[in-house]
C-alpha atoms as a PDB file:
ATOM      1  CA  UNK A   1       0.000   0.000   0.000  1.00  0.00           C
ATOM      2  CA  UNK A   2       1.456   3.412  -0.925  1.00  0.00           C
ATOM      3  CA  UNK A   3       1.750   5.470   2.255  1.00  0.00           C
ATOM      4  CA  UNK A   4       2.298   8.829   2.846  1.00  0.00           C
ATOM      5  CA  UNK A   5       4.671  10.404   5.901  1.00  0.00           C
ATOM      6  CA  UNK A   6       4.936  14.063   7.130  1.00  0.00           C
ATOM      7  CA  UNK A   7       8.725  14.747   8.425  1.00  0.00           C
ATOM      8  CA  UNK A   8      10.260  17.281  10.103  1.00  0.00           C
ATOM      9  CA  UNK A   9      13.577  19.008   9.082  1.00  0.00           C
ATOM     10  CA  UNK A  10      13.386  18.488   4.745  1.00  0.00           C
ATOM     11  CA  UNK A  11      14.190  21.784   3.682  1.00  0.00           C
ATOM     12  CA  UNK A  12      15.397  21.477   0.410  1.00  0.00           C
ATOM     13  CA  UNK A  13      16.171  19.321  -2.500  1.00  0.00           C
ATOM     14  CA  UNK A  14      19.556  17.941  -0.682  1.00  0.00           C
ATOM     15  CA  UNK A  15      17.347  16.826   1.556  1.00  0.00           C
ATOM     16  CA  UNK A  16      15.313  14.989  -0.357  1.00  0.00           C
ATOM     17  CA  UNK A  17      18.138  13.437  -2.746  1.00  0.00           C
ATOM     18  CA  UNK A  18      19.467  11.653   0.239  1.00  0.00           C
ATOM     19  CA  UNK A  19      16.601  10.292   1.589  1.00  0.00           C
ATOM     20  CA  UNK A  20      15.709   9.169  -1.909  1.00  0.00           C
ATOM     21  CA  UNK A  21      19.306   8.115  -2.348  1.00  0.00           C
ATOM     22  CA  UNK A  22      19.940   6.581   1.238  1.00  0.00           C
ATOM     23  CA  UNK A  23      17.233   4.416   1.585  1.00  0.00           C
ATOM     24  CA  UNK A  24      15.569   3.390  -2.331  1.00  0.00           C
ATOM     25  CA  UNK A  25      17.784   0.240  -2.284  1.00  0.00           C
ATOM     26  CA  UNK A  26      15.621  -0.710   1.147  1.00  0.00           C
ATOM     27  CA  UNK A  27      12.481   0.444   0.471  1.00  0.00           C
ATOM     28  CA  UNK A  28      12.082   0.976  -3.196  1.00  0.00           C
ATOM     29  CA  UNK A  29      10.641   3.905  -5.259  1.00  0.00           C
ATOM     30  CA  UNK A  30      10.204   7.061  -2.756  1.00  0.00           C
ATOM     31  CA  UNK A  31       8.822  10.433  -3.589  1.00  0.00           C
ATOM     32  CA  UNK A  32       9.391  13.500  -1.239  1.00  0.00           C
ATOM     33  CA  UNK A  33       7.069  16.645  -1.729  1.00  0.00           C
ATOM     34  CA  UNK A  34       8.491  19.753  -0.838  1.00  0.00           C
ATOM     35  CA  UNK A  35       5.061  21.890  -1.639  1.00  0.00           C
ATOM     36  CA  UNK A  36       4.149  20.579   1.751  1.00  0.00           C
ATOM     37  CA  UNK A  37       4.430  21.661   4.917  1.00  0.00           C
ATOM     38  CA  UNK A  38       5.826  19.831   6.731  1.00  0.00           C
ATOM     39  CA  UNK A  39       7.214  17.953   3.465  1.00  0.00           C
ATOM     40  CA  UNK A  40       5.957  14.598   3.091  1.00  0.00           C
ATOM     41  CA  UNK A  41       7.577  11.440   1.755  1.00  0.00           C
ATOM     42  CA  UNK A  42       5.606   8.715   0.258  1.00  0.00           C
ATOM     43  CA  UNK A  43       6.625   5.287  -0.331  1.00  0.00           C
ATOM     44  CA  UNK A  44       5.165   1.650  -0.600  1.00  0.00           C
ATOM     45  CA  UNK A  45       4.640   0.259   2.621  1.00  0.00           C
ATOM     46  CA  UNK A  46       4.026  -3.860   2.841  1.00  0.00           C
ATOM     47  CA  UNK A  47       3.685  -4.426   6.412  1.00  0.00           C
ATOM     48  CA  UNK A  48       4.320  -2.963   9.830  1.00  0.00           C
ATOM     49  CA  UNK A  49       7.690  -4.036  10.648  1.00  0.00           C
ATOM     50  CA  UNK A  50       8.596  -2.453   6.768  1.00  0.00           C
ATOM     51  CA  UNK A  51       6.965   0.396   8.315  1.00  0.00           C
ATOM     52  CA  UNK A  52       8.862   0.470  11.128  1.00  0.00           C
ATOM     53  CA  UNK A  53      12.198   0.278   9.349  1.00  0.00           C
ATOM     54  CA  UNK A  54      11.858   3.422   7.305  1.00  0.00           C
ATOM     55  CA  UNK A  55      10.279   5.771  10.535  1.00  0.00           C
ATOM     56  CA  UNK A  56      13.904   4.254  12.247  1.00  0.00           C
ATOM     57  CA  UNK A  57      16.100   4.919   8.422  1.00  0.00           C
ATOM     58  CA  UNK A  58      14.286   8.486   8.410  1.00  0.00           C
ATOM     59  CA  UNK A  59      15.851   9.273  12.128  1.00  0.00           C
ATOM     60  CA  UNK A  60      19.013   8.021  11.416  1.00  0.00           C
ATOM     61  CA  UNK A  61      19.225  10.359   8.382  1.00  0.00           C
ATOM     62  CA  UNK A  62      17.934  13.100  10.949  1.00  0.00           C
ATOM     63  CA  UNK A  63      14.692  13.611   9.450  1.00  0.00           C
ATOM     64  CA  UNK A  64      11.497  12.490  12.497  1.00  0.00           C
ATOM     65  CA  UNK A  65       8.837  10.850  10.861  1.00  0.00           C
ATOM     66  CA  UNK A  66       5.955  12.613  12.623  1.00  0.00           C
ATOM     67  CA  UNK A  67       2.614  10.734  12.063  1.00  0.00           C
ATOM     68  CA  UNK A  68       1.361   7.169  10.691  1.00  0.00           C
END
């Protein structure tokens, strides 16, 4: 199921290119909107411990995943 994220701290494109860049070979195809605010970043989401993997990559990367 595609699932979307809000995030705190995305601020630009850099941003986005290494979340994109850090975690596609994990979790695939991922799309970060910076029209948003906060930005979101979508991505296909199989089950909960996928889920819970990629709110855990997005922290390590410094970005807080900040709803489900």
């Amino acid at each position: 199921m595609n699932k979307t994220f809000k995030a705190k701290n995305i601020s630009c494109g850099g941003c986005a290119s290494l979340i994109i860049n850090s975690l596609k070979d994990d979790f695939g195809i991922i799309d970060v909107n910076l029209d948003t605010e906060p930005k979101e970043v979508s991505l296909e989401i199989i089950h909960d411990k996928q889920e819970v993997n990629f709110k855990a990559a997005m922290l390590d990367l410094g970005f807080e995943v900040i709803n489900d």
